[in-house]
PDB file of N, CA and C in Angstrom:
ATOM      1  N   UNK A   1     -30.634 -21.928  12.050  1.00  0.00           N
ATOM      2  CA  UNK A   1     -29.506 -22.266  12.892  1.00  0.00           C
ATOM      3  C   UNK A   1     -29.678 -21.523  14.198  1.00  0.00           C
ATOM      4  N   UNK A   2     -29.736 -22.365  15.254  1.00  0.00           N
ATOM      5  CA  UNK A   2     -30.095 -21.707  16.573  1.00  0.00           C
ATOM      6  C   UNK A   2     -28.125 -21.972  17.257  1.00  0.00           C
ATOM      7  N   UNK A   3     -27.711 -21.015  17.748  1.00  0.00           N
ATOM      8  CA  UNK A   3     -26.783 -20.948  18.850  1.00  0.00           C
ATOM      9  C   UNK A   3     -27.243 -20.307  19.576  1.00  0.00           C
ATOM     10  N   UNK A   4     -26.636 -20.919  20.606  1.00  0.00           N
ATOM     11  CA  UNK A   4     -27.011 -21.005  22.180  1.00  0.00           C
ATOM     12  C   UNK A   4     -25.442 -20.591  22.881  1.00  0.00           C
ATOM     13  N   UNK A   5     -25.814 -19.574  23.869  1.00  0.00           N
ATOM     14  CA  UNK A   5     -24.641 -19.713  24.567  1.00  0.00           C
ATOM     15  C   UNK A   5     -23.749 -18.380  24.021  1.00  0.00           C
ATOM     16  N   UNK A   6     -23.956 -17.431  23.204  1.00  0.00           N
ATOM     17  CA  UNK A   6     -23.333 -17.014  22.718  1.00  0.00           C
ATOM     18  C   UNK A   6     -21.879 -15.969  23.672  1.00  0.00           C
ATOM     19  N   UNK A   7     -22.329 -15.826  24.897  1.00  0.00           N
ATOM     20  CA  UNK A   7     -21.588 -15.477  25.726  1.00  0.00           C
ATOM     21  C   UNK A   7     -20.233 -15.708  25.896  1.00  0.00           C
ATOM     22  N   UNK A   8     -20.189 -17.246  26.268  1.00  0.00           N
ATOM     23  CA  UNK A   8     -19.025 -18.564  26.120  1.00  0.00           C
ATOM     24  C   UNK A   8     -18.861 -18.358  24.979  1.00  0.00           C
ATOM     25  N   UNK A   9     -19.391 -18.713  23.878  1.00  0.00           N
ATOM     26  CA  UNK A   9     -18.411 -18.580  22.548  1.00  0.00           C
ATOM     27  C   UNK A   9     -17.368 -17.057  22.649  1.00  0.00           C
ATOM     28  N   UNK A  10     -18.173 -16.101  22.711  1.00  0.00           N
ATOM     29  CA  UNK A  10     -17.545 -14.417  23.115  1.00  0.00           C
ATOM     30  C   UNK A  10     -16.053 -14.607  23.778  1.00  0.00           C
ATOM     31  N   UNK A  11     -15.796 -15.763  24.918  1.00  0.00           N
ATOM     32  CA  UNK A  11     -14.916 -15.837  25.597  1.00  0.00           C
ATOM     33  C   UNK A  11     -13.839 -16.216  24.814  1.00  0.00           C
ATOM     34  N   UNK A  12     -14.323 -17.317  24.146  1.00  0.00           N
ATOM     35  CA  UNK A  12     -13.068 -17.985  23.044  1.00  0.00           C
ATOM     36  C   UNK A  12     -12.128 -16.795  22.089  1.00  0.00           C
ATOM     37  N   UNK A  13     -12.700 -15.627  22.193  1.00  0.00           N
ATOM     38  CA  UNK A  13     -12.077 -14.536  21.259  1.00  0.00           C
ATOM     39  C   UNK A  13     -11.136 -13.366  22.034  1.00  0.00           C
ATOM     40  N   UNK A  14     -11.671 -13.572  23.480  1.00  0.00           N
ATOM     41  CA  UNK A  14     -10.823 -12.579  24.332  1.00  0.00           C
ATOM     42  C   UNK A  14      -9.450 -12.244  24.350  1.00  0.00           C
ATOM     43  N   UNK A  15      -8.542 -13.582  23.957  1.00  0.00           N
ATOM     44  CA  UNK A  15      -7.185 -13.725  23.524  1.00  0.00           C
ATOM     45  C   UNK A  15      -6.531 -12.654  21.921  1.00  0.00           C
ATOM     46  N   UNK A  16      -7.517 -12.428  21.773  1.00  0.00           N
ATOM     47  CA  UNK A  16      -7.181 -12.533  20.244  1.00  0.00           C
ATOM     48  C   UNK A  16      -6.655 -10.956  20.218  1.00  0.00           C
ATOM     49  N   UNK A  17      -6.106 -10.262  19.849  1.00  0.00           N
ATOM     50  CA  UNK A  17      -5.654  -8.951  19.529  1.00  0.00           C
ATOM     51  C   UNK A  17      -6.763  -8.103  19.324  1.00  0.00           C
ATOM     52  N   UNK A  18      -7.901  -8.260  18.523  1.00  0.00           N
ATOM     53  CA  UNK A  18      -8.650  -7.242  18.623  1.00  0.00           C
ATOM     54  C   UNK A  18      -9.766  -7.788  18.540  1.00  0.00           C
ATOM     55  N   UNK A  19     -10.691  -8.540  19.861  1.00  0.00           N
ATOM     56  CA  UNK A  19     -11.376  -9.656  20.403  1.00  0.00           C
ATOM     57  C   UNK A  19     -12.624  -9.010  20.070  1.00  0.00           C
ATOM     58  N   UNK A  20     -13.172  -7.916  19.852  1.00  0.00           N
ATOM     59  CA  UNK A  20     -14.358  -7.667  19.192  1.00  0.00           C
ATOM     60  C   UNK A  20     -14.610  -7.740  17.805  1.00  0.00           C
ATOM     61  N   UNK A  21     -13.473  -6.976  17.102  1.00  0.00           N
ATOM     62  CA  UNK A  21     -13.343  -7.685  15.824  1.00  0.00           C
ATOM     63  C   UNK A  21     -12.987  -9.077  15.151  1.00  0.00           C
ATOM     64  N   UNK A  22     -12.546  -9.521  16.129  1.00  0.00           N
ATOM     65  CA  UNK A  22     -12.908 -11.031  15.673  1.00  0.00           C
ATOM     66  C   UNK A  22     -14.060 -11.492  15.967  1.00  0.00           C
ATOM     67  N   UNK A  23     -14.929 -11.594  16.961  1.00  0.00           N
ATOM     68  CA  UNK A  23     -16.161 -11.512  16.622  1.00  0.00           C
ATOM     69  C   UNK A  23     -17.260 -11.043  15.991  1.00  0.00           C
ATOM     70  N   UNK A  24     -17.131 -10.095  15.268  1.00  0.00           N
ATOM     71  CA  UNK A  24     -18.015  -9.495  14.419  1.00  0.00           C
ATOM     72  C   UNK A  24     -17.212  -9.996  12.650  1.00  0.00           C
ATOM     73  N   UNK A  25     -16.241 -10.536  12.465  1.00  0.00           N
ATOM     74  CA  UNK A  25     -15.186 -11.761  11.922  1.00  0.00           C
ATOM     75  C   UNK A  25     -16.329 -12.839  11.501  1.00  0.00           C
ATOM     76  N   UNK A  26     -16.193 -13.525  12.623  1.00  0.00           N
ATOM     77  CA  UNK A  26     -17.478 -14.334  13.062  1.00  0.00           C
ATOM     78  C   UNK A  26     -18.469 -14.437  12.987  1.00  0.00           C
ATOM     79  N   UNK A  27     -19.907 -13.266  13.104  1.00  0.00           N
ATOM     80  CA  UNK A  27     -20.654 -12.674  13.263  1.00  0.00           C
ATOM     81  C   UNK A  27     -21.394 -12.701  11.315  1.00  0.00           C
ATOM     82  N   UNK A  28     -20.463 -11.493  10.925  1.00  0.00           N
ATOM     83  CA  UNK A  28     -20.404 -11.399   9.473  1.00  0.00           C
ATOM     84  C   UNK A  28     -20.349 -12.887   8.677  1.00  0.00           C
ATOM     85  N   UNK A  29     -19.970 -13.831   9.293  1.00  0.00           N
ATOM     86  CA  UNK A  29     -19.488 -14.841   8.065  1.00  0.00           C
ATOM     87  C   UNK A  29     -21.129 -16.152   8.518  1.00  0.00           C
ATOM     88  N   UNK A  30     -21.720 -16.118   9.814  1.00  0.00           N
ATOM     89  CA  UNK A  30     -22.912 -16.300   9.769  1.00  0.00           C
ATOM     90  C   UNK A  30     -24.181 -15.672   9.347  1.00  0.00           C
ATOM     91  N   UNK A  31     -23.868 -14.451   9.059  1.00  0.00           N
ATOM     92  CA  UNK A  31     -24.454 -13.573   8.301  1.00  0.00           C
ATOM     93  C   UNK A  31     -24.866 -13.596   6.663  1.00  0.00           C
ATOM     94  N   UNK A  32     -23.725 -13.845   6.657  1.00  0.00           N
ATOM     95  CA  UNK A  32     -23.728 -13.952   4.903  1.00  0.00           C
ATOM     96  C   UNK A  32     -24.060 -15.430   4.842  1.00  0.00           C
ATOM     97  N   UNK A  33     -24.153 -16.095   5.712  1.00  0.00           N
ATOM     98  CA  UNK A  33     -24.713 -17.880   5.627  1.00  0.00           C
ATOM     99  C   UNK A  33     -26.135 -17.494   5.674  1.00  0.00           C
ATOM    100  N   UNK A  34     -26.964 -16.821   6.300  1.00  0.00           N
ATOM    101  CA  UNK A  34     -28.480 -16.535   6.485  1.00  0.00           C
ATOM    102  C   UNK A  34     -28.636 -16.021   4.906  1.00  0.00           C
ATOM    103  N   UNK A  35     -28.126 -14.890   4.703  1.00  0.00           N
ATOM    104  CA  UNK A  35     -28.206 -14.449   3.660  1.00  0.00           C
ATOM    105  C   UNK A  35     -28.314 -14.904   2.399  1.00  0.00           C
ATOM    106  N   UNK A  36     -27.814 -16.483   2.126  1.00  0.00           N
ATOM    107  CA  UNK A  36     -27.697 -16.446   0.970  1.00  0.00           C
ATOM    108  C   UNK A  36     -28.576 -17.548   0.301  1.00  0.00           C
ATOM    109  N   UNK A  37     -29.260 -18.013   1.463  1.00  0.00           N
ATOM    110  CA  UNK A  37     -30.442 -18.696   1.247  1.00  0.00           C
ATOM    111  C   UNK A  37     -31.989 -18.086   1.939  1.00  0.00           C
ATOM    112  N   UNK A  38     -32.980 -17.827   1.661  1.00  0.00           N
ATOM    113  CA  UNK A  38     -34.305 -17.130   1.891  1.00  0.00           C
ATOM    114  C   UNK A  38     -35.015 -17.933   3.341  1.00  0.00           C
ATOM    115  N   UNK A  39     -34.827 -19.364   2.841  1.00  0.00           N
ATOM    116  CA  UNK A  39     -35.648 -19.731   4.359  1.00  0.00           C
ATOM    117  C   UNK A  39     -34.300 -20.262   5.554  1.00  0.00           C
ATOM    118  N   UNK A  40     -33.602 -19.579   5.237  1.00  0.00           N
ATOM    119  CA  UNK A  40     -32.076 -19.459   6.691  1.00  0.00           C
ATOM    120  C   UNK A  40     -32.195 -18.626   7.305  1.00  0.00           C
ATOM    121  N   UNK A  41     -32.217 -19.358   8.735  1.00  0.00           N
ATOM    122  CA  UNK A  41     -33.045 -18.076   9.582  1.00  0.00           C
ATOM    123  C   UNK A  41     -31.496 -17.964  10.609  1.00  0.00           C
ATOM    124  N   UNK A  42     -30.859 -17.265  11.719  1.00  0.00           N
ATOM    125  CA  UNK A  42     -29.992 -17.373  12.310  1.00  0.00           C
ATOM    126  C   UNK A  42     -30.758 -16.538  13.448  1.00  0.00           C
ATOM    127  N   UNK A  43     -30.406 -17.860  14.756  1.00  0.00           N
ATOM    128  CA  UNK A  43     -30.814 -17.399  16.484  1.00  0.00           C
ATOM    129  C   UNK A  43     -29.945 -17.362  16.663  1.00  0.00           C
ATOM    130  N   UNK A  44     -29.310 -16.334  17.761  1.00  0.00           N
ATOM    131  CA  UNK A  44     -28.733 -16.333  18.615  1.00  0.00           C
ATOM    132  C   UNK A  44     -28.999 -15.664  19.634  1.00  0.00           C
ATOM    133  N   UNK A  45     -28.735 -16.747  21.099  1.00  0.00           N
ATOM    134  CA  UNK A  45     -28.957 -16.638  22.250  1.00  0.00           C
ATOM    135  C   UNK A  45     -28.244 -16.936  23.179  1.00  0.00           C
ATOM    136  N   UNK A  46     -28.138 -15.869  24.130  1.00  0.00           N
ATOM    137  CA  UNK A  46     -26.914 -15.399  24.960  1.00  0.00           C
ATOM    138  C   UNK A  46     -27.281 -14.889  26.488  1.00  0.00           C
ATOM    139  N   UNK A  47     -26.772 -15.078  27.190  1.00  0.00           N
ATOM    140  CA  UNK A  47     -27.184 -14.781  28.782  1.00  0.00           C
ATOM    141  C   UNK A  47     -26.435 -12.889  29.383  1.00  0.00           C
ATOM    142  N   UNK A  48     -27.080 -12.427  29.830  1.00  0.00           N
ATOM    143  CA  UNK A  48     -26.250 -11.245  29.976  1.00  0.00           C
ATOM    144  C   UNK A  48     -25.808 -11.397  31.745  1.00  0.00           C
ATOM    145  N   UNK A  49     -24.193 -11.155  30.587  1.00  0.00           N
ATOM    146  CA  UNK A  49     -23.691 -10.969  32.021  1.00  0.00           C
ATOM    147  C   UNK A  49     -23.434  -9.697  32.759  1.00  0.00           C
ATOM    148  N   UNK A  50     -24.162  -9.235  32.890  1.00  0.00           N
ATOM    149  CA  UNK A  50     -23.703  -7.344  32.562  1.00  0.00           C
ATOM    150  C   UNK A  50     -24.256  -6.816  33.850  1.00  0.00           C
ATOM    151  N   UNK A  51     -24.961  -7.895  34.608  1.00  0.00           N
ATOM    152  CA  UNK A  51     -25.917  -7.424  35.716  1.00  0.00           C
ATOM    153  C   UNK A  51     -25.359  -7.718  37.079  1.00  0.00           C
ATOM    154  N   UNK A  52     -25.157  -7.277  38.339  1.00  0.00           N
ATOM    155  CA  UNK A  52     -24.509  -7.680  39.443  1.00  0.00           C
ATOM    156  C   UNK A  52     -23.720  -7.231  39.592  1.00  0.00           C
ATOM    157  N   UNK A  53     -22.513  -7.987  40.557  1.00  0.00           N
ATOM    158  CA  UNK A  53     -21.523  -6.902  41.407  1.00  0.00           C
ATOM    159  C   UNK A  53     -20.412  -6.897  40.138  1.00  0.00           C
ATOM    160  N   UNK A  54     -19.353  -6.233  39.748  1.00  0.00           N
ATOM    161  CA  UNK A  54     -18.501  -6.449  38.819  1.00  0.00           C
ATOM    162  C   UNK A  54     -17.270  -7.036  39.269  1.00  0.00           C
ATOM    163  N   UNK A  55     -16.833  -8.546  38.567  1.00  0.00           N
ATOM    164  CA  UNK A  55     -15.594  -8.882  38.881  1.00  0.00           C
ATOM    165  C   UNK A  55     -14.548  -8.360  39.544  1.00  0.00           C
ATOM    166  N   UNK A  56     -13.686  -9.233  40.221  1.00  0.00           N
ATOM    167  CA  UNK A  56     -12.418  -8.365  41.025  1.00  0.00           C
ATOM    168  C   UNK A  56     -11.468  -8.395  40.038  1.00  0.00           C
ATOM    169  N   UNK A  57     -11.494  -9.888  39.050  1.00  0.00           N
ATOM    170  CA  UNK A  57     -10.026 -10.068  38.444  1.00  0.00           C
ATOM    171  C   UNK A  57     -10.549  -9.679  36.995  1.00  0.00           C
ATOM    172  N   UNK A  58      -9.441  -8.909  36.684  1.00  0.00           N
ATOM    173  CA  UNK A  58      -9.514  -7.994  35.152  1.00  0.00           C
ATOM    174  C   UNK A  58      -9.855  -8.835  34.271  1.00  0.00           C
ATOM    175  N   UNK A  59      -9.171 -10.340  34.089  1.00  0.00           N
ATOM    176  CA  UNK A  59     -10.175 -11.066  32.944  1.00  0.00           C
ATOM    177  C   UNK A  59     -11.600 -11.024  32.653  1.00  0.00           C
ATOM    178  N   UNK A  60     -12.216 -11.322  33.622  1.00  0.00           N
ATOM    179  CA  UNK A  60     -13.916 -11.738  33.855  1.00  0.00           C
ATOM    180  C   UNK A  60     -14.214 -10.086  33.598  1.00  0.00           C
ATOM    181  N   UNK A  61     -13.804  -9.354  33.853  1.00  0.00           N
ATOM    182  CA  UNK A  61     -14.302  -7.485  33.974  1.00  0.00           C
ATOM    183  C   UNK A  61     -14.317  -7.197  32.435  1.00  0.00           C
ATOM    184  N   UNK A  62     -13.140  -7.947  31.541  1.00  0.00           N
ATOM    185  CA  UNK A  62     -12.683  -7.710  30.250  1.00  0.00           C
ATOM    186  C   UNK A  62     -13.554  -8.696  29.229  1.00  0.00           C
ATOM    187  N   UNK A  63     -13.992  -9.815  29.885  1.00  0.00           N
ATOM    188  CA  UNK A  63     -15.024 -10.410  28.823  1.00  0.00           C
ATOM    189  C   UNK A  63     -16.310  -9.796  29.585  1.00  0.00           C
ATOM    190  N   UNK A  64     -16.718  -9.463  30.366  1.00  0.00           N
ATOM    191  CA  UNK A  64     -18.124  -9.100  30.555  1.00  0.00           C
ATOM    192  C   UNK A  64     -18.423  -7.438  29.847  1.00  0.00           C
ATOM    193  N   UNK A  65     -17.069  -6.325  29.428  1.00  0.00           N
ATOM    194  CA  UNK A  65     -17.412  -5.567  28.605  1.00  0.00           C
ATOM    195  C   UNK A  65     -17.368  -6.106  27.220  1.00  0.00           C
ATOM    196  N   UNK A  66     -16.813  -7.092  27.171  1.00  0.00           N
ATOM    197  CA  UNK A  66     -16.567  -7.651  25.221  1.00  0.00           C
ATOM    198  C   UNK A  66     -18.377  -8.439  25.135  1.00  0.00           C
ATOM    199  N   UNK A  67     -18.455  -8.781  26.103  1.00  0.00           N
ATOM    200  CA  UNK A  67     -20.360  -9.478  26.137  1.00  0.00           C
ATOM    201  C   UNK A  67     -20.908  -8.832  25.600  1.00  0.00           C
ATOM    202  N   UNK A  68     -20.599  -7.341  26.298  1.00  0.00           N
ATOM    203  CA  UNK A  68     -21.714  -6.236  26.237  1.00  0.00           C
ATOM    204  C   UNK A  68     -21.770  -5.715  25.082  1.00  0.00           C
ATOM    205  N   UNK A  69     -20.637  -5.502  24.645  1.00  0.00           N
ATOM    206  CA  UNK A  69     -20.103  -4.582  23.068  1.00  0.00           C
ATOM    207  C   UNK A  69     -20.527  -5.416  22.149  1.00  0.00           C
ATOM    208  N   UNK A  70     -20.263  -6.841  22.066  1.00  0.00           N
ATOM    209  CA  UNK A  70     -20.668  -7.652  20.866  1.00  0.00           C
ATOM    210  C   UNK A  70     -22.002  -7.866  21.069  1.00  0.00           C
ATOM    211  N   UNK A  71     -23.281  -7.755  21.683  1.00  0.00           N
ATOM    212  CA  UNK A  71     -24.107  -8.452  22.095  1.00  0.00           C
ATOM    213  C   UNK A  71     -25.208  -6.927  21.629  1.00  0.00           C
ATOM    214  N   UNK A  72     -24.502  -5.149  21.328  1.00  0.00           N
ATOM    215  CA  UNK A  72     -24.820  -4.394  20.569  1.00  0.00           C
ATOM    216  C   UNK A  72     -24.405  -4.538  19.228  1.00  0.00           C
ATOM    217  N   UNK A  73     -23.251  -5.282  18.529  1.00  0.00           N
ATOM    218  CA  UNK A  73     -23.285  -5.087  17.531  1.00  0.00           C
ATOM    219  C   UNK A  73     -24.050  -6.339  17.222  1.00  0.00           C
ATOM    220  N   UNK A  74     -24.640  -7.231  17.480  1.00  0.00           N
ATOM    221  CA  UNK A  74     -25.508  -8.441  17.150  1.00  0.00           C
ATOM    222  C   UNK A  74     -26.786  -7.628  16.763  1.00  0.00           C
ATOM    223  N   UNK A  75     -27.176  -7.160  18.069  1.00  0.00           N
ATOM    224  CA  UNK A  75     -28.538  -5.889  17.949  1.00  0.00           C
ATOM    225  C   UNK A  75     -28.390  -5.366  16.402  1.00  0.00           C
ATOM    226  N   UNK A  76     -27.547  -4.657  16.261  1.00  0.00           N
ATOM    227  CA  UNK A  76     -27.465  -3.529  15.085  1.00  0.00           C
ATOM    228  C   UNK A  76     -27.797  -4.176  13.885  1.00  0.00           C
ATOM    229  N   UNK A  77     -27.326  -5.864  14.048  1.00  0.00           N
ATOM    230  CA  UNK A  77     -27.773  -6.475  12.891  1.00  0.00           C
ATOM    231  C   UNK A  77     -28.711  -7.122  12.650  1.00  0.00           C
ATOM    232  N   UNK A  78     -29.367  -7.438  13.991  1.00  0.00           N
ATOM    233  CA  UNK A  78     -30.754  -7.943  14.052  1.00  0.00           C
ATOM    234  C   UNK A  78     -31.845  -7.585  13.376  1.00  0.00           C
ATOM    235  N   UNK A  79     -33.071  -8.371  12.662  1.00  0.00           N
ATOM    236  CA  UNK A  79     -34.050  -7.703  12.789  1.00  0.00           C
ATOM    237  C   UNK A  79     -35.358  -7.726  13.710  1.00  0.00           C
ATOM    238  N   UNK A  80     -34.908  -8.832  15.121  1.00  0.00           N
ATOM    239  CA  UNK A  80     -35.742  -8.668  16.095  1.00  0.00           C
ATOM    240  C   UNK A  80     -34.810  -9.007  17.277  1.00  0.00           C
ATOM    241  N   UNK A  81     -35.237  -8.708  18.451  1.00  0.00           N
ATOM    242  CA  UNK A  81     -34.319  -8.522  19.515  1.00  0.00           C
ATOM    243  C   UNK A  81     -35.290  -8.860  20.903  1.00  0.00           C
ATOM    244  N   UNK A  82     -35.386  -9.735  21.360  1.00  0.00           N
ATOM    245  CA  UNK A  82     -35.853 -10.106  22.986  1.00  0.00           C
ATOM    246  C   UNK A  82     -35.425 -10.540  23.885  1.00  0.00           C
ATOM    247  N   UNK A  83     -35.373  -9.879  25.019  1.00  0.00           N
ATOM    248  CA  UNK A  83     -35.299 -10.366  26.152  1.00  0.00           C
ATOM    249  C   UNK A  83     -36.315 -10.765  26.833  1.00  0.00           C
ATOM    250  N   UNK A  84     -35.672 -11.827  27.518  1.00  0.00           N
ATOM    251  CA  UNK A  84     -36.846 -12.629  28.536  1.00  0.00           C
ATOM    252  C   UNK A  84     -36.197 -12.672  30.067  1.00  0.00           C
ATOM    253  N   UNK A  85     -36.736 -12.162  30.598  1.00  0.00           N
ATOM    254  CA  UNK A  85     -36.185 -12.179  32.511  1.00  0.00           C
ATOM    255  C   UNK A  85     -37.616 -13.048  32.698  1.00  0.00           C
ATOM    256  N   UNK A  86     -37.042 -14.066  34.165  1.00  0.00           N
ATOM    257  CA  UNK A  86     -37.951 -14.881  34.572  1.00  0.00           C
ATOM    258  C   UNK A  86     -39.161 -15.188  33.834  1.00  0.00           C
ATOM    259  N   UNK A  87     -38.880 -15.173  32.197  1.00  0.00           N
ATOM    260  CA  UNK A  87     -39.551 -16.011  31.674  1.00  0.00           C
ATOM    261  C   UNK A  87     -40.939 -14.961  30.998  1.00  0.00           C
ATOM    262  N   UNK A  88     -40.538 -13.567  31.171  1.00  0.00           N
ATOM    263  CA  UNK A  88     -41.319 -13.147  30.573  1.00  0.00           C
ATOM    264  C   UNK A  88     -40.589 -12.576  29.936  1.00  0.00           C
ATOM    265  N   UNK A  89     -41.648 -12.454  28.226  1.00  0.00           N
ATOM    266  CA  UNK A  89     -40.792 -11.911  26.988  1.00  0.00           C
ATOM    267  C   UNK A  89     -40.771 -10.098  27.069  1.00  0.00           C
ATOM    268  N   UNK A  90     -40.071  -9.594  26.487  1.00  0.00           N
ATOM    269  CA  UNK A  90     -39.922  -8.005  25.696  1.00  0.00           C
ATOM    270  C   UNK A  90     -39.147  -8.433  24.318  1.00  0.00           C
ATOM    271  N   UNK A  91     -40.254  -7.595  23.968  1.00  0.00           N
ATOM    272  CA  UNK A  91     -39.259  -7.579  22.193  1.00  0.00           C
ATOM    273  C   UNK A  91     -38.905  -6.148  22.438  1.00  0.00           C
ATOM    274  N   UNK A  92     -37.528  -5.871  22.227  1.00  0.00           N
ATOM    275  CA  UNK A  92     -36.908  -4.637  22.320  1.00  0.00           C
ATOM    276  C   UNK A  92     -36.813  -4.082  20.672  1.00  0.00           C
ATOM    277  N   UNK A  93     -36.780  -4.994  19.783  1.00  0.00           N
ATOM    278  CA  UNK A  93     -36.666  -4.557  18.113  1.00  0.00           C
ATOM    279  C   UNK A  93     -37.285  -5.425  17.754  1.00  0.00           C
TER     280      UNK A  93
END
């Protein structure tokens, strides 16, 4: 299962009372979907928004730290991790 986009999805949770834990809510319950079959593999891929000038209006400031926070606890559960800028790879894990 490849998702794409995971950023935008991130946004859909910002409302929510405790918008990181609902994503890791989320997170966990695709987790245990990889898990419970051997050849289930789970991508996810996400754009960082974390780079550039920082928003003026507190929304966009408030999902671009929830990006950042969920996008380490994805890491933590990973067992490989890459970034690609202009198309060249790093495997960071």
């Amino acid at each position: 299962m490849i998702i794409f986009g995971i950023e935008t999805l991130i946004f859909s949770f910002i409302s929510k009372a405790n918008p990181r834990e609902a994503f890791n809510f989320w997170l966990q319950a695709w987790l245990k979907w990889e898990n419970e079959q051997r050849e289930r593999q789970l991508v996810l891929i996400g754009s960082d928004i974390g780079k550039g000038i920082v928003p003026m209006e507190k929304d966009t400031r408030n999902w671009r730290d929830l990006v950042g926070w969920c996008f380490q606890d994805v890491t933590r559960h990973a067992s490989r991790v890459d970034v690609i800028w202009y198309g060249l790879n790093q495997q960071l894990k």
